[in-house]
PDB file of N, CA and C in Angstrom:
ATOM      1  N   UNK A   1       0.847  -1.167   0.000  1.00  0.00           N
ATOM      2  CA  UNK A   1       0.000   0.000   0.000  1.00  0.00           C
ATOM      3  C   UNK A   1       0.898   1.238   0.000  1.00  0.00           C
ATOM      4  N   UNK A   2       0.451   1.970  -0.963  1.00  0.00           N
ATOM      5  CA  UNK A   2       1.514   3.112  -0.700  1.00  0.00           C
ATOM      6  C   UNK A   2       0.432   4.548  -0.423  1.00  0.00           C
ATOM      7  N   UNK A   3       0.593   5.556   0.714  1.00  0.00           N
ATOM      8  CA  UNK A   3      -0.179   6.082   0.897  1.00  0.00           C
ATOM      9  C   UNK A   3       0.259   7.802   0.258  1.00  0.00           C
ATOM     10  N   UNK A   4      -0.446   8.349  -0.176  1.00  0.00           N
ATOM     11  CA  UNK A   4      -0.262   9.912  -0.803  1.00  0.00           C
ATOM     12  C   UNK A   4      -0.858  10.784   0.593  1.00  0.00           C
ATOM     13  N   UNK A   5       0.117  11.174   1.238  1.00  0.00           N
ATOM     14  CA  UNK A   5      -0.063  12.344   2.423  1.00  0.00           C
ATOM     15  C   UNK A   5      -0.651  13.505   1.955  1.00  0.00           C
ATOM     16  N   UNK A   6      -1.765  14.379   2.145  1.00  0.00           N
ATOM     17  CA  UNK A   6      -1.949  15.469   2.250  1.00  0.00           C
ATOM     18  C   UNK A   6      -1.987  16.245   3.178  1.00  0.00           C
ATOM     19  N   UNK A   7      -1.073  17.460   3.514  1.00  0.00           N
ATOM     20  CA  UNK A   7      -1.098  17.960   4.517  1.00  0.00           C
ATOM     21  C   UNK A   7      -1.798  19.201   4.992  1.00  0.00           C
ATOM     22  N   UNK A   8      -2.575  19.092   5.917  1.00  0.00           N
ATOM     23  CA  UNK A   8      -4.168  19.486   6.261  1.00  0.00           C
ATOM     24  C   UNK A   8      -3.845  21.222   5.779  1.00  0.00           C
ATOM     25  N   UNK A   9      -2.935  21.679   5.694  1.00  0.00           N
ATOM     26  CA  UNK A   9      -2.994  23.319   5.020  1.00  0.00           C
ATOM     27  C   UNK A   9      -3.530  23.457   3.676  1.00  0.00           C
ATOM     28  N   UNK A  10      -3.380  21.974   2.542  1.00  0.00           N
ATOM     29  CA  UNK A  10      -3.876  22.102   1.417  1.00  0.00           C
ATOM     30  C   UNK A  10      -4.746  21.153   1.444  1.00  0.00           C
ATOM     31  N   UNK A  11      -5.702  20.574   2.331  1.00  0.00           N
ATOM     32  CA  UNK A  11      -6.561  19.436   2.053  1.00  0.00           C
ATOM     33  C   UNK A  11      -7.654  19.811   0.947  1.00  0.00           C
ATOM     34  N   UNK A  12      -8.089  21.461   1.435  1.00  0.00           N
ATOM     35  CA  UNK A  12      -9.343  21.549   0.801  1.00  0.00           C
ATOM     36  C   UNK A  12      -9.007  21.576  -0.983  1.00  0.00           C
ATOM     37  N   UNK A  13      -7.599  22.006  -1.272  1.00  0.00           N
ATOM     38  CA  UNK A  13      -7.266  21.999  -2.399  1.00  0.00           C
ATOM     39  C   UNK A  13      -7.153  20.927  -3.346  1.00  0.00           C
ATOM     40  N   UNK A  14      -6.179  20.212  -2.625  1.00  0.00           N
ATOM     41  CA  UNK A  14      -5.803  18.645  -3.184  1.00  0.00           C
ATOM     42  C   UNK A  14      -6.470  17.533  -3.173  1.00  0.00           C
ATOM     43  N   UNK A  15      -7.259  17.502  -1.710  1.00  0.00           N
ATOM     44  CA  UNK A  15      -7.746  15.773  -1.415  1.00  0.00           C
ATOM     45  C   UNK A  15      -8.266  15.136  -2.732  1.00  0.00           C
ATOM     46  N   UNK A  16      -9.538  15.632  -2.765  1.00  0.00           N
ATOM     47  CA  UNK A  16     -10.649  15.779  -3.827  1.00  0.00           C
ATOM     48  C   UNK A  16      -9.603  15.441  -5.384  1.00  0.00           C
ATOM     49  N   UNK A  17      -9.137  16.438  -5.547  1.00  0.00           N
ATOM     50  CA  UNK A  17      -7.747  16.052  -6.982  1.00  0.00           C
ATOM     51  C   UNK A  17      -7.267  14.842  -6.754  1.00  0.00           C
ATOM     52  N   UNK A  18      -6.400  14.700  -5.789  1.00  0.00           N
ATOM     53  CA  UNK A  18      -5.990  13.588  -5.562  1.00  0.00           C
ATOM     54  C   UNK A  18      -6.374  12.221  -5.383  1.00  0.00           C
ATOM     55  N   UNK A  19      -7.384  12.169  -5.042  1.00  0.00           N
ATOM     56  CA  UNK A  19      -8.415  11.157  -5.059  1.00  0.00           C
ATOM     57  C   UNK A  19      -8.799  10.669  -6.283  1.00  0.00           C
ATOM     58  N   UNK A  20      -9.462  11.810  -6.748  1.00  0.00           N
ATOM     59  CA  UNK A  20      -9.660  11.266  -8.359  1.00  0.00           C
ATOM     60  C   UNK A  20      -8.470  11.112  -9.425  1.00  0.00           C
ATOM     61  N   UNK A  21      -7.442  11.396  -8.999  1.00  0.00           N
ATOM     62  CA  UNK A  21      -6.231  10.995  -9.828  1.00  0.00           C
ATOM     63  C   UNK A  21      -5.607   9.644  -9.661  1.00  0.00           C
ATOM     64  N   UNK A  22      -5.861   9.080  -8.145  1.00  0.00           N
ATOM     65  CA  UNK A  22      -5.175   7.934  -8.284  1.00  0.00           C
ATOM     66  C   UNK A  22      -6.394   6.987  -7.868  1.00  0.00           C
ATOM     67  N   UNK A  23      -7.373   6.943  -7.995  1.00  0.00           N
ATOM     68  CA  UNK A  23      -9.063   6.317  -8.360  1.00  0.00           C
ATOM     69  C   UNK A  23      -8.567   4.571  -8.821  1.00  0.00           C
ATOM     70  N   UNK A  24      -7.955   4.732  -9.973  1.00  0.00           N
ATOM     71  CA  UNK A  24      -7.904   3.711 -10.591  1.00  0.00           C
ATOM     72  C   UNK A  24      -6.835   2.497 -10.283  1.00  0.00           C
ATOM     73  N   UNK A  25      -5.691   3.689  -9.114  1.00  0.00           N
ATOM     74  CA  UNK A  25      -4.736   2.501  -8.622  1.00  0.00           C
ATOM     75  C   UNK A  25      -5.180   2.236  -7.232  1.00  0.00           C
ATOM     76  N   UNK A  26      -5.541   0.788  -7.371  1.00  0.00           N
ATOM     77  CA  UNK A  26      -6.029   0.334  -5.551  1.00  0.00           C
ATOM     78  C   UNK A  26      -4.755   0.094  -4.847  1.00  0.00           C
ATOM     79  N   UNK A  27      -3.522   0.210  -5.055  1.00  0.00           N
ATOM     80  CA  UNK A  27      -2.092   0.327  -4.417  1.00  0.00           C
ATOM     81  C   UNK A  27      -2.292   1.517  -3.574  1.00  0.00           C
ATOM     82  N   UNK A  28      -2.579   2.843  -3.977  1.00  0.00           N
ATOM     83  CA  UNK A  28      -2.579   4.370  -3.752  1.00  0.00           C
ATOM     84  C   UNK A  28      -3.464   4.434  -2.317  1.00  0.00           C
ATOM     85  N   UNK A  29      -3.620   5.062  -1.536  1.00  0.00           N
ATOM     86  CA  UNK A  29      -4.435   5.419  -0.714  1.00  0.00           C
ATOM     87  C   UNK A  29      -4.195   6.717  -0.475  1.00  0.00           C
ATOM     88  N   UNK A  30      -5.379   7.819  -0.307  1.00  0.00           N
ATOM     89  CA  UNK A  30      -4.676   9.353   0.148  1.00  0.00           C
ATOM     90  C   UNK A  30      -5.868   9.764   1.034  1.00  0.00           C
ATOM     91  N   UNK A  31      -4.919   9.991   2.304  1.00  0.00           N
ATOM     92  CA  UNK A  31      -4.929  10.266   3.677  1.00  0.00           C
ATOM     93  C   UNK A  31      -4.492  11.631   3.690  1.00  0.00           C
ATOM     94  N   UNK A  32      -5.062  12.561   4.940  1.00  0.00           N
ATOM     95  CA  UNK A  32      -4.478  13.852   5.635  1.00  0.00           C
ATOM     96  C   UNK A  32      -3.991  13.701   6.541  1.00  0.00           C
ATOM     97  N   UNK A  33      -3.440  14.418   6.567  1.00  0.00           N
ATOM     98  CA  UNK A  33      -1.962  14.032   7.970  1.00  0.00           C
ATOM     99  C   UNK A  33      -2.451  14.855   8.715  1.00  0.00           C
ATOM    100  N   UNK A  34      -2.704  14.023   9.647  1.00  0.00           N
ATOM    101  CA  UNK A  34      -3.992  14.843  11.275  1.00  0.00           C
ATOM    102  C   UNK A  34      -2.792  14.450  12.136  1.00  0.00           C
ATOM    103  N   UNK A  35      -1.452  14.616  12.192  1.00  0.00           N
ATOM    104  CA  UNK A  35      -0.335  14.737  13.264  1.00  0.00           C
ATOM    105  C   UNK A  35      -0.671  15.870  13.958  1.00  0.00           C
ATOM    106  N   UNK A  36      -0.646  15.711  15.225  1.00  0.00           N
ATOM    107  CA  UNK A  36      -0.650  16.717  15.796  1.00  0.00           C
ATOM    108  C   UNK A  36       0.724  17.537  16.275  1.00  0.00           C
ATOM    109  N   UNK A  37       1.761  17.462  15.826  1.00  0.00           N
ATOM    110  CA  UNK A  37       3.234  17.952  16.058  1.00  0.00           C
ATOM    111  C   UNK A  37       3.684  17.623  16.995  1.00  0.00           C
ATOM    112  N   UNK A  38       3.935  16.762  17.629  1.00  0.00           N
ATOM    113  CA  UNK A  38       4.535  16.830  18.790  1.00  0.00           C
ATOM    114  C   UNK A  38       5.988  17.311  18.751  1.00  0.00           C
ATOM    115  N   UNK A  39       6.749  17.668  18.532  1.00  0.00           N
ATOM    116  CA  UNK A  39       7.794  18.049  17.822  1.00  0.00           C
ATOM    117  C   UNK A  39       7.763  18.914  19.030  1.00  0.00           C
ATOM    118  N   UNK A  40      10.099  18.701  19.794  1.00  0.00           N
ATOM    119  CA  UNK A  40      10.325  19.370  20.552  1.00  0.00           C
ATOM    120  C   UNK A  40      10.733  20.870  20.176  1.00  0.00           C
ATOM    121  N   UNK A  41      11.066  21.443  21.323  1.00  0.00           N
ATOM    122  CA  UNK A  41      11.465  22.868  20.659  1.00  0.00           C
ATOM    123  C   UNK A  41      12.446  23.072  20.290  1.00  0.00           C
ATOM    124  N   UNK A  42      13.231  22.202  19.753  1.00  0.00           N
ATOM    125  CA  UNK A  42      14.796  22.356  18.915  1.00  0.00           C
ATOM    126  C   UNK A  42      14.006  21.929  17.444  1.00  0.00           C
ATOM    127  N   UNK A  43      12.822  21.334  17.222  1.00  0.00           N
ATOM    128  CA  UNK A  43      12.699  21.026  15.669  1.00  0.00           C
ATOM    129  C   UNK A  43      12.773  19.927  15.503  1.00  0.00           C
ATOM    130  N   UNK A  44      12.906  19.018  16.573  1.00  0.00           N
ATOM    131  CA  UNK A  44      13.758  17.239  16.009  1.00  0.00           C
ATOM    132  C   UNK A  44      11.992  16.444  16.581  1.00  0.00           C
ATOM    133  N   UNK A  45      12.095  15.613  15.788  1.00  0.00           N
ATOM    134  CA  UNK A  45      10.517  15.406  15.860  1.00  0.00           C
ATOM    135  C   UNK A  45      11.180  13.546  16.844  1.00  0.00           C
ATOM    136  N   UNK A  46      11.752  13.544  17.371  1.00  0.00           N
ATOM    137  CA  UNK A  46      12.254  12.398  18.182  1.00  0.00           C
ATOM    138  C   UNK A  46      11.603  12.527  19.261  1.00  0.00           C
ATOM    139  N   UNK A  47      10.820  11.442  19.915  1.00  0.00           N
ATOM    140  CA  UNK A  47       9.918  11.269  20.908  1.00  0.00           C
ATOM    141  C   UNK A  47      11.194  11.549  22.221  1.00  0.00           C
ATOM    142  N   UNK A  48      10.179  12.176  23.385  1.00  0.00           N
ATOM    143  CA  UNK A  48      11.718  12.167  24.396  1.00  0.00           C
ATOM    144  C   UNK A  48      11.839  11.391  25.225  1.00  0.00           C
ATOM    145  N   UNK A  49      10.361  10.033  25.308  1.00  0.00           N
ATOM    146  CA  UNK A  49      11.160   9.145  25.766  1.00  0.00           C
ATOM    147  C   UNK A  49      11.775   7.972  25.649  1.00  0.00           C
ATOM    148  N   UNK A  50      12.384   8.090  24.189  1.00  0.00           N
ATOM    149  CA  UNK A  50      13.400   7.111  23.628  1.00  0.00           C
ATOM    150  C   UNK A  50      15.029   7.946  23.501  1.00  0.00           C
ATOM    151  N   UNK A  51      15.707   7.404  24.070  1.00  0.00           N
ATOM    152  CA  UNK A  51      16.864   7.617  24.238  1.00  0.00           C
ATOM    153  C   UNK A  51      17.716   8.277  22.598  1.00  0.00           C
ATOM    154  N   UNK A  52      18.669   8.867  22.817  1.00  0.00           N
ATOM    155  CA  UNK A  52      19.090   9.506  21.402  1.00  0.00           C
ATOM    156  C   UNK A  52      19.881   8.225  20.264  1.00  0.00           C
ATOM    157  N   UNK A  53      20.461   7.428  20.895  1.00  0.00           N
ATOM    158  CA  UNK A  53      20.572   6.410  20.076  1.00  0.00           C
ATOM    159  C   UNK A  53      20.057   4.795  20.602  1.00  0.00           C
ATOM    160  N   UNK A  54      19.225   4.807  20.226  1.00  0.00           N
ATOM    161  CA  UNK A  54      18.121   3.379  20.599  1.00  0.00           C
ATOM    162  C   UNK A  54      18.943   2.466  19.793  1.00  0.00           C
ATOM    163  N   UNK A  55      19.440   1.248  20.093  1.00  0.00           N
ATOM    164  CA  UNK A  55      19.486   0.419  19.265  1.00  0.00           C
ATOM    165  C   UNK A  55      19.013  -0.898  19.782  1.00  0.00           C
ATOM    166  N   UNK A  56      18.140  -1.191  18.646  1.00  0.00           N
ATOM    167  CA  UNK A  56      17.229  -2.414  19.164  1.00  0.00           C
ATOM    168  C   UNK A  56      17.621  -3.887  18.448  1.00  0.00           C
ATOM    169  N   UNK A  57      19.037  -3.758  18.190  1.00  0.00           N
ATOM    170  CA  UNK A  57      19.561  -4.951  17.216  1.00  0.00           C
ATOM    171  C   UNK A  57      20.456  -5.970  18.919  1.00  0.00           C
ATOM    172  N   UNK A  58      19.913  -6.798  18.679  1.00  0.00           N
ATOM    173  CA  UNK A  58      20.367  -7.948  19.627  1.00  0.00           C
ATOM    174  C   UNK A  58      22.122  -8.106  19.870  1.00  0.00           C
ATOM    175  N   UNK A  59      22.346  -7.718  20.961  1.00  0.00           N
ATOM    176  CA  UNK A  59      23.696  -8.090  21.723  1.00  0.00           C
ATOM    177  C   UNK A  59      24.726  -9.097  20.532  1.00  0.00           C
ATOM    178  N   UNK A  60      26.041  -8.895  20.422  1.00  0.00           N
ATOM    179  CA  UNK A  60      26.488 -10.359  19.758  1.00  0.00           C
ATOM    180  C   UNK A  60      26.853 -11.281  20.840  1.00  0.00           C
ATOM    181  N   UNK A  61      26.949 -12.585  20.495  1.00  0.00           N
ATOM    182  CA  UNK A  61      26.982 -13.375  21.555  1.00  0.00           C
ATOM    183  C   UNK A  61      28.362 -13.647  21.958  1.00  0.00           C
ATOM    184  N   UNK A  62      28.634 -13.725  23.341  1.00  0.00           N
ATOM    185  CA  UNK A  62      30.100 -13.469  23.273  1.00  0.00           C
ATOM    186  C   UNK A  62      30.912 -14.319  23.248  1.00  0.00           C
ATOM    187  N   UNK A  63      32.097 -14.555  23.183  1.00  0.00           N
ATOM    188  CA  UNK A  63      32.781 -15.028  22.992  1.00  0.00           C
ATOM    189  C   UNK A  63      33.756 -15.803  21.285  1.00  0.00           C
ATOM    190  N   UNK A  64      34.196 -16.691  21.280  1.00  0.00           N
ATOM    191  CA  UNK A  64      34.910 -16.326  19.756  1.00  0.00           C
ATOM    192  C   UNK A  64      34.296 -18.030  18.856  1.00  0.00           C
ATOM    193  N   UNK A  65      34.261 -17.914  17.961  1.00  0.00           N
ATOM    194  CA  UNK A  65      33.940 -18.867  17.102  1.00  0.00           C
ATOM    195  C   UNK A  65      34.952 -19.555  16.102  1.00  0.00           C
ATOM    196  N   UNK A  66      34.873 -20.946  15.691  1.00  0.00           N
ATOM    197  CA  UNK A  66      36.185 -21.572  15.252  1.00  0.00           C
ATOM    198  C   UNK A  66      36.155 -20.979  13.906  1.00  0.00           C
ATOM    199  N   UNK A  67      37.375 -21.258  13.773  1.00  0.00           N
ATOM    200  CA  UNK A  67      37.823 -20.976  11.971  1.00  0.00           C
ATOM    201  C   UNK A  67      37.029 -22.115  11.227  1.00  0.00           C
ATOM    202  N   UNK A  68      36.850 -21.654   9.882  1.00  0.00           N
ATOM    203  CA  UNK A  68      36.298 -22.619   8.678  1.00  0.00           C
ATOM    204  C   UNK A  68      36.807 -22.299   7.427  1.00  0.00           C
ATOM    205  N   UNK A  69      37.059 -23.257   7.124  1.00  0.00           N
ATOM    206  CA  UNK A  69      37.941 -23.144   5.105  1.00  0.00           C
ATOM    207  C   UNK A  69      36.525 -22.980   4.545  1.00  0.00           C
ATOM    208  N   UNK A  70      37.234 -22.607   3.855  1.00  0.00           N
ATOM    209  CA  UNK A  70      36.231 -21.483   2.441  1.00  0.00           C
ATOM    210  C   UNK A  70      36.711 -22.462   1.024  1.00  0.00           C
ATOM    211  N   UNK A  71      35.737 -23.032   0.464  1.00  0.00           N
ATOM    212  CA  UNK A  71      36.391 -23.676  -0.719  1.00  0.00           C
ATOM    213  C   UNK A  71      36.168 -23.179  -2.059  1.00  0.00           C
TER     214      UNK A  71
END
């Protein structure tokens, strides 16, 4: 699904256009972006309570693994 954002300053302009332009592809969907900003006051739209570098990729496991020939 791929969705076409309209953003609610031009809804009354576009939706309606937009709608009937991509009518015929059922892939398309077009939505208004009803975000309400949460966006801090530096501009960075990063939630504040996730840490500045989250990484959610699993630990490596420790220790060392044997050699293997490559043929």
């Amino acid at each position: 699904m791929i969705y076409c954002v309209v953003p609610p300053e031009l809804a009354d302009d576009l939706f309606d256009r937009m709608v009937d332009y991509y009518k015929d592809n059922p892939n398309v969907k077009v939505i208004i972006d009803r975000r309400d900003g949460l966006k801090s006051p530096s501009g960075s739209t990063e939630s504040p309570k996730s840490p500045k570098s989250a990484n959610r990729r699993r630990s490596r496991i420790p220790g060392t693994f044997p050699e293997i020939e490559a043929h």
